[in-house]
PDB file of N, CA and C in Angstrom:
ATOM      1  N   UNK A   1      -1.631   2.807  16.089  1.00  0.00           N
ATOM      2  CA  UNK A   1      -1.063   1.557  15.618  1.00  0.00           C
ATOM      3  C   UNK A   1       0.429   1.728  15.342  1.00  0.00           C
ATOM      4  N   UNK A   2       1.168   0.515  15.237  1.00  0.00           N
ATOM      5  CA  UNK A   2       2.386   0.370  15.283  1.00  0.00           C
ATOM      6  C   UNK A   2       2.594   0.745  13.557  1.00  0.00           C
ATOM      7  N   UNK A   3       3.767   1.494  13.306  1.00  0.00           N
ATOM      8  CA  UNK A   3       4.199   1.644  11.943  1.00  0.00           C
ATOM      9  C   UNK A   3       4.003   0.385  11.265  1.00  0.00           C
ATOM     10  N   UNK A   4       5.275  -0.124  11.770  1.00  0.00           N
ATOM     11  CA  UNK A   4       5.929  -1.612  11.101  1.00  0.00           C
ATOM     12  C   UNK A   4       4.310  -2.773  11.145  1.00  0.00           C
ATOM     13  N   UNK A   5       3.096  -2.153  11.772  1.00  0.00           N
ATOM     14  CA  UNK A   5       2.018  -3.126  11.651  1.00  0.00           C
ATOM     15  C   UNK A   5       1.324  -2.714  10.670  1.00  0.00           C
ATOM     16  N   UNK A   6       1.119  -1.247  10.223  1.00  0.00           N
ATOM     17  CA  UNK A   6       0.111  -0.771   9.511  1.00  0.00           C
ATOM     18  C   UNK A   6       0.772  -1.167   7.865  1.00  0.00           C
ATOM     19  N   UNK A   7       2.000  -1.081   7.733  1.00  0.00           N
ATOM     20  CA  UNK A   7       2.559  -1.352   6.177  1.00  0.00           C
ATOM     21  C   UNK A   7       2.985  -2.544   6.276  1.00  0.00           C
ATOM     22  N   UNK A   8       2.448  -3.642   5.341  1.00  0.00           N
ATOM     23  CA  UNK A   8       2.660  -4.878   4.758  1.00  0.00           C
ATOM     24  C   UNK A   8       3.886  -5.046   4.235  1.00  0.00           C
ATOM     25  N   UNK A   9       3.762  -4.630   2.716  1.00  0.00           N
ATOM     26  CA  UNK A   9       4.760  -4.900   1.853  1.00  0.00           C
ATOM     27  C   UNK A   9       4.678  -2.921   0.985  1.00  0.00           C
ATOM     28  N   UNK A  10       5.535  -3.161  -0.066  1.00  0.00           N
ATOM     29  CA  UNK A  10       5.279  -2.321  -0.675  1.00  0.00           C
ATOM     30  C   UNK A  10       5.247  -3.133  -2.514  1.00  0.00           C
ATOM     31  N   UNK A  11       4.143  -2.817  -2.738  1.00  0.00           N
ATOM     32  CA  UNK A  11       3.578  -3.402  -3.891  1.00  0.00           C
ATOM     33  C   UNK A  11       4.689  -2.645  -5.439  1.00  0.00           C
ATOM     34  N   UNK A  12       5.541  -3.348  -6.129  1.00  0.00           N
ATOM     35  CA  UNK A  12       6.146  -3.384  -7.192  1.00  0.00           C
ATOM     36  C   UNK A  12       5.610  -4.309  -8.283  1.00  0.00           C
ATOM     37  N   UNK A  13       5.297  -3.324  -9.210  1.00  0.00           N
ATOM     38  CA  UNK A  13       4.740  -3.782 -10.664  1.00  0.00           C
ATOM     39  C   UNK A  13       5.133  -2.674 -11.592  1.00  0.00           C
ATOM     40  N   UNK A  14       4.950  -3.156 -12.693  1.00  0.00           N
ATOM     41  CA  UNK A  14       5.189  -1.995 -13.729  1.00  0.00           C
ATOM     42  C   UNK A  14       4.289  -1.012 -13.970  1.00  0.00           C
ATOM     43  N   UNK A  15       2.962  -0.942 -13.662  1.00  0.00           N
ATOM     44  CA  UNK A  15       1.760  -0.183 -12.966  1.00  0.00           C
ATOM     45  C   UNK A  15       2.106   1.054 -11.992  1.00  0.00           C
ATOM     46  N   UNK A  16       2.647   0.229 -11.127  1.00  0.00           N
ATOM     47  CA  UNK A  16       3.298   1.181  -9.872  1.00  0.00           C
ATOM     48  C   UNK A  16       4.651   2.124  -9.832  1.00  0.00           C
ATOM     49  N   UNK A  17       5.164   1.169 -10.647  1.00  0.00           N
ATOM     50  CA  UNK A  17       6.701   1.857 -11.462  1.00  0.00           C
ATOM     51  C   UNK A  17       6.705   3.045 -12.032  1.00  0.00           C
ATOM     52  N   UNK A  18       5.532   2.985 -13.101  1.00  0.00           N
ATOM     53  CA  UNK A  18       4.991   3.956 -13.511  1.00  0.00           C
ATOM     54  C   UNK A  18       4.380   4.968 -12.728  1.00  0.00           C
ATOM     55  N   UNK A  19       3.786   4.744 -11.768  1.00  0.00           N
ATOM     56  CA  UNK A  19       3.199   5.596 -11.140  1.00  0.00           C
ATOM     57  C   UNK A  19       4.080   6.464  -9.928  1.00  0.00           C
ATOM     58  N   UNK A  20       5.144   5.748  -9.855  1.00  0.00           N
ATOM     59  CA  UNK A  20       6.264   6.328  -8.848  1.00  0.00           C
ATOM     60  C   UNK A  20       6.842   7.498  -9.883  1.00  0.00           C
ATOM     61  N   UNK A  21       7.315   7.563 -11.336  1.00  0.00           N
ATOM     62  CA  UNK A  21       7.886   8.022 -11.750  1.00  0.00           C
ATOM     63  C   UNK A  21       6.749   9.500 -12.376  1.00  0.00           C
ATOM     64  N   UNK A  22       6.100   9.439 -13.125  1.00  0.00           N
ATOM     65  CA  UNK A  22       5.277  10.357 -13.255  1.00  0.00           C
ATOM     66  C   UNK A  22       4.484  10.906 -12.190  1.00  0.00           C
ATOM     67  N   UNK A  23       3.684  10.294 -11.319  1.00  0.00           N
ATOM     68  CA  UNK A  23       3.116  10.948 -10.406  1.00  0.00           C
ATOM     69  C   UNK A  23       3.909  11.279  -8.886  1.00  0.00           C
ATOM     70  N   UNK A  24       4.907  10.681  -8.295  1.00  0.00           N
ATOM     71  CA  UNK A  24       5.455  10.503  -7.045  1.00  0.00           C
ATOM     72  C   UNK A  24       4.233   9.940  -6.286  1.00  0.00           C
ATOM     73  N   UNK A  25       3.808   8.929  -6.578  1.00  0.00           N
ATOM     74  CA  UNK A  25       2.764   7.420  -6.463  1.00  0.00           C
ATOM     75  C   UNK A  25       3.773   6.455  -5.702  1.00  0.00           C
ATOM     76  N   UNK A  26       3.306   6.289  -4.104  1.00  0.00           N
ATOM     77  CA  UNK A  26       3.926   4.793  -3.798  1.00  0.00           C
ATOM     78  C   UNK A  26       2.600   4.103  -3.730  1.00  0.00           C
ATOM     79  N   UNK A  27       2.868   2.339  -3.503  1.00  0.00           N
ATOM     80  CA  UNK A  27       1.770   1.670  -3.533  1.00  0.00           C
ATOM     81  C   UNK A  27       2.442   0.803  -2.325  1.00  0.00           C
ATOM     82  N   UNK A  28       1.321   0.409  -1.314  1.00  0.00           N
ATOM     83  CA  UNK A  28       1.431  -0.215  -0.576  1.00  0.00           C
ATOM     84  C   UNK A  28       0.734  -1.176  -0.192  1.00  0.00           C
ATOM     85  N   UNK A  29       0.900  -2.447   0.579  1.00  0.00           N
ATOM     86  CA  UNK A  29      -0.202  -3.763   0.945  1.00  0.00           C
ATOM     87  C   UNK A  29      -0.411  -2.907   2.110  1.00  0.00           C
ATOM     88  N   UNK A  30      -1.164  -2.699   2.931  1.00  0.00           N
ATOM     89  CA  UNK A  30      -1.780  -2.127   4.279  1.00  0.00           C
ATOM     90  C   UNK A  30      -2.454  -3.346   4.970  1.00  0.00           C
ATOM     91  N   UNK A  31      -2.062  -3.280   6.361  1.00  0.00           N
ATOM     92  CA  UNK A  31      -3.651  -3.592   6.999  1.00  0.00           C
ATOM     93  C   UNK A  31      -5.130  -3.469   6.946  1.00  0.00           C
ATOM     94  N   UNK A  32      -6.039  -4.353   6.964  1.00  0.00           N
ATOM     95  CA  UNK A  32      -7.350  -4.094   6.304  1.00  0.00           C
ATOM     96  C   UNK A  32      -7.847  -3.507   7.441  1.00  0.00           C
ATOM     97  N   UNK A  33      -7.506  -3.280   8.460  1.00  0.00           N
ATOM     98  CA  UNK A  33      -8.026  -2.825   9.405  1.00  0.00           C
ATOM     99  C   UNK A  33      -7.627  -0.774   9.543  1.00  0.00           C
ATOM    100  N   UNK A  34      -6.541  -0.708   8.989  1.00  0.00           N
ATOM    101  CA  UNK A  34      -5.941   0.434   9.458  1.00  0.00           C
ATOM    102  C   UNK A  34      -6.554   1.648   8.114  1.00  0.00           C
ATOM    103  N   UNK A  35      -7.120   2.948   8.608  1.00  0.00           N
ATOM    104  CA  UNK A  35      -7.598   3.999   8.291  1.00  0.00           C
ATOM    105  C   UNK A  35      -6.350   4.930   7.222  1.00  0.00           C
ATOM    106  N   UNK A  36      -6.519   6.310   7.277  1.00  0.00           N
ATOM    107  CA  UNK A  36      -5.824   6.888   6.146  1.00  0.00           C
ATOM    108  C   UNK A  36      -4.904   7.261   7.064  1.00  0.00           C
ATOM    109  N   UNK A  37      -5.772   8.239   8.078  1.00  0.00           N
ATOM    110  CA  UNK A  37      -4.925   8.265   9.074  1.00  0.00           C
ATOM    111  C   UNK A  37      -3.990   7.462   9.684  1.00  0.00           C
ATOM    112  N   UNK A  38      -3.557   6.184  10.222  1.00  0.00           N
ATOM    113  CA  UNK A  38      -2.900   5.418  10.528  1.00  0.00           C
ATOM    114  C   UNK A  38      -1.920   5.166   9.083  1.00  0.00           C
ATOM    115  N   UNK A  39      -2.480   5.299   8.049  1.00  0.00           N
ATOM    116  CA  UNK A  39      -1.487   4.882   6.889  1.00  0.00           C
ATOM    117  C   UNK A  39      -0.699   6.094   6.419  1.00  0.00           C
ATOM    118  N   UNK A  40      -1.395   7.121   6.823  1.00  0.00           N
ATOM    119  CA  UNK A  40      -0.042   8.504   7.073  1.00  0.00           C
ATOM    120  C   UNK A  40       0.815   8.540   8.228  1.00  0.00           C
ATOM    121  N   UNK A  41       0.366   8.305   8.808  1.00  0.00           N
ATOM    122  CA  UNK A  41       1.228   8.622   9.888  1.00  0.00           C
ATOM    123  C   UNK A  41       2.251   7.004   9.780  1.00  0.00           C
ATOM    124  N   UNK A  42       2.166   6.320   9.506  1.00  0.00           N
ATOM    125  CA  UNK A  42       2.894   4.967   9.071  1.00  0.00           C
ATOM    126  C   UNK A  42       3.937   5.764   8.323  1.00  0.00           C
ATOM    127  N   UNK A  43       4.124   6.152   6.898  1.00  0.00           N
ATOM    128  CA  UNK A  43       4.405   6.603   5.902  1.00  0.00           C
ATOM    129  C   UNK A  43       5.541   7.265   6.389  1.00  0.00           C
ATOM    130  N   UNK A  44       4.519   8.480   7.045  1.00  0.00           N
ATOM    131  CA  UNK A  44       5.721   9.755   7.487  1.00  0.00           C
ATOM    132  C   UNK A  44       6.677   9.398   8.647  1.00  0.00           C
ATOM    133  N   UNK A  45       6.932   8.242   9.453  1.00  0.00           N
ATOM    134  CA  UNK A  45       7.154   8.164  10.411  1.00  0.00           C
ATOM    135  C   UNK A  45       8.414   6.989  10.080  1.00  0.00           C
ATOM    136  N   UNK A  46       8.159   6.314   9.192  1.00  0.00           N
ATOM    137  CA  UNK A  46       8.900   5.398   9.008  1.00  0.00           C
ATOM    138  C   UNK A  46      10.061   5.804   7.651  1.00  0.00           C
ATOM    139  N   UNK A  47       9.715   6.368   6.636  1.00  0.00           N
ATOM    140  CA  UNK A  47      10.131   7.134   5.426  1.00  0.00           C
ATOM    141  C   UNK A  47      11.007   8.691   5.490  1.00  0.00           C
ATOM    142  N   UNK A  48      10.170   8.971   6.519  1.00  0.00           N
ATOM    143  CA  UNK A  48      10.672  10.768   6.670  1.00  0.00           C
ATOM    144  C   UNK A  48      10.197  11.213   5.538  1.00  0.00           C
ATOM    145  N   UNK A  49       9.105  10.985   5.138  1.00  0.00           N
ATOM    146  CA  UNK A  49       8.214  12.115   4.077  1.00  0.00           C
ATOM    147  C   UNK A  49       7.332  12.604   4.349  1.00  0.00           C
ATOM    148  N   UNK A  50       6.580  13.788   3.793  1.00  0.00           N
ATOM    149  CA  UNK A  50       5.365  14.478   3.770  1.00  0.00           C
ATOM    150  C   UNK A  50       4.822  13.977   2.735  1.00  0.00           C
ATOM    151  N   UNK A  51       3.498  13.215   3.034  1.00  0.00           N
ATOM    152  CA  UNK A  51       2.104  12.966   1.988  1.00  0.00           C
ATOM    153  C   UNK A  51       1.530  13.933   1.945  1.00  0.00           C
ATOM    154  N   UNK A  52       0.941  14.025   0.543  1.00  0.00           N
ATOM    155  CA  UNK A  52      -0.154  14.596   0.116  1.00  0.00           C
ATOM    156  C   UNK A  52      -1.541  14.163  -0.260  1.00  0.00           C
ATOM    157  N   UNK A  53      -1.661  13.008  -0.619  1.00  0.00           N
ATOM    158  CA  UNK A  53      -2.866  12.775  -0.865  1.00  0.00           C
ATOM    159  C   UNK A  53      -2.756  10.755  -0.215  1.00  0.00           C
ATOM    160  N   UNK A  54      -3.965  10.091  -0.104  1.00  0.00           N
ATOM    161  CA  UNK A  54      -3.641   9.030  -0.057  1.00  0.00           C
ATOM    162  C   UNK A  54      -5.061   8.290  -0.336  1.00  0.00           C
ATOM    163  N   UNK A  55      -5.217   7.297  -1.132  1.00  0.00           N
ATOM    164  CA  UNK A  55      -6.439   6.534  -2.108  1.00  0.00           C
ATOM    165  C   UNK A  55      -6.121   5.196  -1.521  1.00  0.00           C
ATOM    166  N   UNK A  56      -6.991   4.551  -0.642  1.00  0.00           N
ATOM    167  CA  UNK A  56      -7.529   3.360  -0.636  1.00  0.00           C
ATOM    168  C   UNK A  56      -8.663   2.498  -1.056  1.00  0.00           C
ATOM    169  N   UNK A  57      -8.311   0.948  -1.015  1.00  0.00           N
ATOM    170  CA  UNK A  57      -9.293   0.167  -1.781  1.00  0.00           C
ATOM    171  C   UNK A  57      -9.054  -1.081  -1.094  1.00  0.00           C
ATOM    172  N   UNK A  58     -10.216  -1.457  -0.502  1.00  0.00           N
ATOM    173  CA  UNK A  58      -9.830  -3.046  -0.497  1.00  0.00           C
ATOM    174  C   UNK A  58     -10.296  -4.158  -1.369  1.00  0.00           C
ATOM    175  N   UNK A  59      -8.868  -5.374  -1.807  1.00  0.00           N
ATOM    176  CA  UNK A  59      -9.109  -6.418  -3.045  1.00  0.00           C
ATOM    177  C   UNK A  59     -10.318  -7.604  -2.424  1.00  0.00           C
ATOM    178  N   UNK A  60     -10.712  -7.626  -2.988  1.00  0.00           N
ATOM    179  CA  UNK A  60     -11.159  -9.270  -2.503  1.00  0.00           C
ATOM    180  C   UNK A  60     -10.567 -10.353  -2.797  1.00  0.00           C
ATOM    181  N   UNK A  61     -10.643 -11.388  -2.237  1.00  0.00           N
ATOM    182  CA  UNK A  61      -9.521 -12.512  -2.244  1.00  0.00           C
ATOM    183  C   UNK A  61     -10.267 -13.253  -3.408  1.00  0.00           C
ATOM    184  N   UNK A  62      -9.481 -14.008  -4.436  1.00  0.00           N
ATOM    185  CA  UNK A  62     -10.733 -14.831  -5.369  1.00  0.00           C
ATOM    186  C   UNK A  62     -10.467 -16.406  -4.901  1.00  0.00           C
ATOM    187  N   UNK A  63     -11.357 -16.563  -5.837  1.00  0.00           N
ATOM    188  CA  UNK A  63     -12.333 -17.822  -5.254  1.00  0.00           C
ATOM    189  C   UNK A  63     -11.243 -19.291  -5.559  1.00  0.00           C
ATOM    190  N   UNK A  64     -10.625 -19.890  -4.959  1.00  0.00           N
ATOM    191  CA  UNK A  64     -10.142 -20.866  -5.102  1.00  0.00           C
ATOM    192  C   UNK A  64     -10.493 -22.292  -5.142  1.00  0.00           C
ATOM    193  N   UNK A  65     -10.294 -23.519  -5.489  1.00  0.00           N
ATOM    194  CA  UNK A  65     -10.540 -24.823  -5.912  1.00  0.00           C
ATOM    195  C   UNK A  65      -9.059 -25.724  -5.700  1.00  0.00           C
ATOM    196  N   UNK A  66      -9.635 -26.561  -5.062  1.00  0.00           N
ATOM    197  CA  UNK A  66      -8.527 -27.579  -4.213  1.00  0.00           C
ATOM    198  C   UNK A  66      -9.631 -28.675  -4.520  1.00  0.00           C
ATOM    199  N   UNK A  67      -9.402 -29.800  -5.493  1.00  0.00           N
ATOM    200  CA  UNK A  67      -9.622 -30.604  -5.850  1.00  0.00           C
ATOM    201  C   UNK A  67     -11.374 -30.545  -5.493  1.00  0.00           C
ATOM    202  N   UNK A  68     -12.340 -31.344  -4.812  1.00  0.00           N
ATOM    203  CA  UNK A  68     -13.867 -30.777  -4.785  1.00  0.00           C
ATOM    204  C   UNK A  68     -13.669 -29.849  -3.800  1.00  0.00           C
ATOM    205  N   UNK A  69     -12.692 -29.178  -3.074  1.00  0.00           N
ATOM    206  CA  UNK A  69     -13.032 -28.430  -1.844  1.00  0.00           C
ATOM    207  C   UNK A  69     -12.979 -26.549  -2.685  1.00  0.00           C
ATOM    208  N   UNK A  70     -13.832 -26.278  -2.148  1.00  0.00           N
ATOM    209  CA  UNK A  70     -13.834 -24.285  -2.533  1.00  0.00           C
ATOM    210  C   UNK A  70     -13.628 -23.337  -1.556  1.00  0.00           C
ATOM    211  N   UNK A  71     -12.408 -22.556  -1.456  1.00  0.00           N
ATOM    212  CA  UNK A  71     -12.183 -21.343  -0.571  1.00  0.00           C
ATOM    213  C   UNK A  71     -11.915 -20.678  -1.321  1.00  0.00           C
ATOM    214  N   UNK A  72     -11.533 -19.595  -0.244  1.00  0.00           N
ATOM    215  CA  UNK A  72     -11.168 -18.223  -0.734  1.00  0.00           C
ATOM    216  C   UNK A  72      -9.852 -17.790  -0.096  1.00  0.00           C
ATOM    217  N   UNK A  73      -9.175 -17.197  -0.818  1.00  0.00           N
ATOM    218  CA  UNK A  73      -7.922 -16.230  -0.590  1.00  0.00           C
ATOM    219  C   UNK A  73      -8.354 -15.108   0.232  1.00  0.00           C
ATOM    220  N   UNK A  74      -7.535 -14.581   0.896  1.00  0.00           N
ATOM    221  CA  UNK A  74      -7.838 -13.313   2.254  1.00  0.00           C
ATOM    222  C   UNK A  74      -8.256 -12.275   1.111  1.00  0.00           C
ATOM    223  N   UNK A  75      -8.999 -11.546   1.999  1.00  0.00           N
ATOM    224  CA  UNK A  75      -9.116  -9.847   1.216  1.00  0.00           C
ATOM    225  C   UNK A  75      -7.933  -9.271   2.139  1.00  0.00           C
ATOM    226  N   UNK A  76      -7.719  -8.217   1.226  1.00  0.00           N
ATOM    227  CA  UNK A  76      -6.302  -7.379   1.481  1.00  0.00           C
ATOM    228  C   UNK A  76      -6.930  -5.758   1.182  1.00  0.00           C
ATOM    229  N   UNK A  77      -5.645  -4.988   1.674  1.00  0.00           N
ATOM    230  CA  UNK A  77      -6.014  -3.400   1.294  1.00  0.00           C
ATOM    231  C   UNK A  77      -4.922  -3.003   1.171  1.00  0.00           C
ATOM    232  N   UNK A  78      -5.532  -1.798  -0.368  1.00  0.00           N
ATOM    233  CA  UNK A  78      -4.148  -1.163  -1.321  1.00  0.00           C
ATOM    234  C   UNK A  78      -4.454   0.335  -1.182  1.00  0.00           C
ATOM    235  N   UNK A  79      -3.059   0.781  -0.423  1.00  0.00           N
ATOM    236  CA  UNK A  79      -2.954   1.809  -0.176  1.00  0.00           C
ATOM    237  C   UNK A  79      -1.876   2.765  -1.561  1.00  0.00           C
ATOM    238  N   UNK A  80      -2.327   3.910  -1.960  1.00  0.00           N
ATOM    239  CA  UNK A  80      -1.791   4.566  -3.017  1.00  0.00           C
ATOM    240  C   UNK A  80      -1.370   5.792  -2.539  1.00  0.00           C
ATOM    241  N   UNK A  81      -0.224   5.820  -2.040  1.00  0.00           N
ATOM    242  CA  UNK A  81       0.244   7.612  -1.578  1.00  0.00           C
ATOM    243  C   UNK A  81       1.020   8.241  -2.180  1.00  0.00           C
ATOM    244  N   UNK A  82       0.573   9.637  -2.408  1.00  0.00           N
ATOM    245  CA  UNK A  82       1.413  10.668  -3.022  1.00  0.00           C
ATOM    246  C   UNK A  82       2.266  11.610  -2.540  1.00  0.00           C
ATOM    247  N   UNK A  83       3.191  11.611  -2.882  1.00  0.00           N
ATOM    248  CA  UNK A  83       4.243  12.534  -1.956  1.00  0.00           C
ATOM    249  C   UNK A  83       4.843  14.114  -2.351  1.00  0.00           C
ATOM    250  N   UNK A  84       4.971  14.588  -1.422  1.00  0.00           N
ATOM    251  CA  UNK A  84       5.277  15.988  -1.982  1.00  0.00           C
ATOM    252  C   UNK A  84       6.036  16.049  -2.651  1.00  0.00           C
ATOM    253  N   UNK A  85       6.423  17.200  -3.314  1.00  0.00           N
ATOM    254  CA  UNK A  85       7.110  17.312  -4.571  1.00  0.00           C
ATOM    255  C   UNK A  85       8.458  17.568  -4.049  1.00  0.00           C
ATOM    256  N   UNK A  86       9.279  16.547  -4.557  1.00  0.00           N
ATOM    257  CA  UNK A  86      10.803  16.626  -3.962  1.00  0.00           C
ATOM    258  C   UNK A  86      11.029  15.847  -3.113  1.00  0.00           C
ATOM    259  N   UNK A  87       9.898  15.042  -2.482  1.00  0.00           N
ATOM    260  CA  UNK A  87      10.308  13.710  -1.459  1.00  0.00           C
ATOM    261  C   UNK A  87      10.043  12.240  -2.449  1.00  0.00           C
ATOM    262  N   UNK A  88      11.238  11.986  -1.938  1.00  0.00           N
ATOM    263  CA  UNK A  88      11.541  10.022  -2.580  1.00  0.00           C
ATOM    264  C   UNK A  88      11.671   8.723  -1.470  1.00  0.00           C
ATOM    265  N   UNK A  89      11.042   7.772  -1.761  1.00  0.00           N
ATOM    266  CA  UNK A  89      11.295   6.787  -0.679  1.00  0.00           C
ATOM    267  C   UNK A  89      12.650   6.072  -1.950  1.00  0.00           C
ATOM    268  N   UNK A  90      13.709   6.405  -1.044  1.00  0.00           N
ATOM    269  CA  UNK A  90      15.224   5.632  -0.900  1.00  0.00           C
ATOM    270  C   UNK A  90      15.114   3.987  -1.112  1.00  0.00           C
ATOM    271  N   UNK A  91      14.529   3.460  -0.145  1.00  0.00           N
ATOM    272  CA  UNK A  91      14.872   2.004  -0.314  1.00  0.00           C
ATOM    273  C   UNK A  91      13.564   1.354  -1.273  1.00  0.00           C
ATOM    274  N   UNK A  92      12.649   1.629  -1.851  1.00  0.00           N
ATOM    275  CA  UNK A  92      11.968   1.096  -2.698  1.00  0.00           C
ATOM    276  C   UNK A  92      12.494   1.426  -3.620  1.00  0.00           C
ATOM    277  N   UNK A  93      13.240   1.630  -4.423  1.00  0.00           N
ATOM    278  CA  UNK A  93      13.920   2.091  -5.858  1.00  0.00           C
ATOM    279  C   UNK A  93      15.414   1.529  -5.686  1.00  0.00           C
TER     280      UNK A  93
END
């Protein structure tokens, strides 16, 4: 898969903030389709870093209400990667 397809966004919260600074934790929106594999090789290819570990999960979308009509919001997937010690992603900070 294409880099620029497998990474969404990169998810900023004070959660993640935190987790960049104590752990060297990025957080990412991913494709729900794309594996660990594809989300490393995304990472390292686009960043110039070495991962070390990487934790996925996919959200479920919740349940929405539009006057009597009921849908749902997309499910999504949150990718959590850790980076070796001494590598920083530059443009998220």
């Amino acid at each position: 898969m294409d880099p620029r397809s497998v990474i969404k966004r990169a998810i900023t919260t004070e959660k993640t903030s935190e987790l960049k600074q104590k752990n060297n934790r990025y957080v990412f929106e991913v494709d729900i389709k794309a594996n660990k594999v594809d989300i490393k090789n995304a990472v390292e290819t686009m960043f110039k870093v070495k991962t070390i570990k990487i934790n996925t999960s996919i959200t479920h979308g919740k349940k929405k209400r539009v006057r009597w009509q009921l849908g749902n919001k997309p499910d999504w997937k949150k990718a959590m990667v850790q980076l070796r010690v001494g590598d920083r992603i530059e443009t998220l900070e």
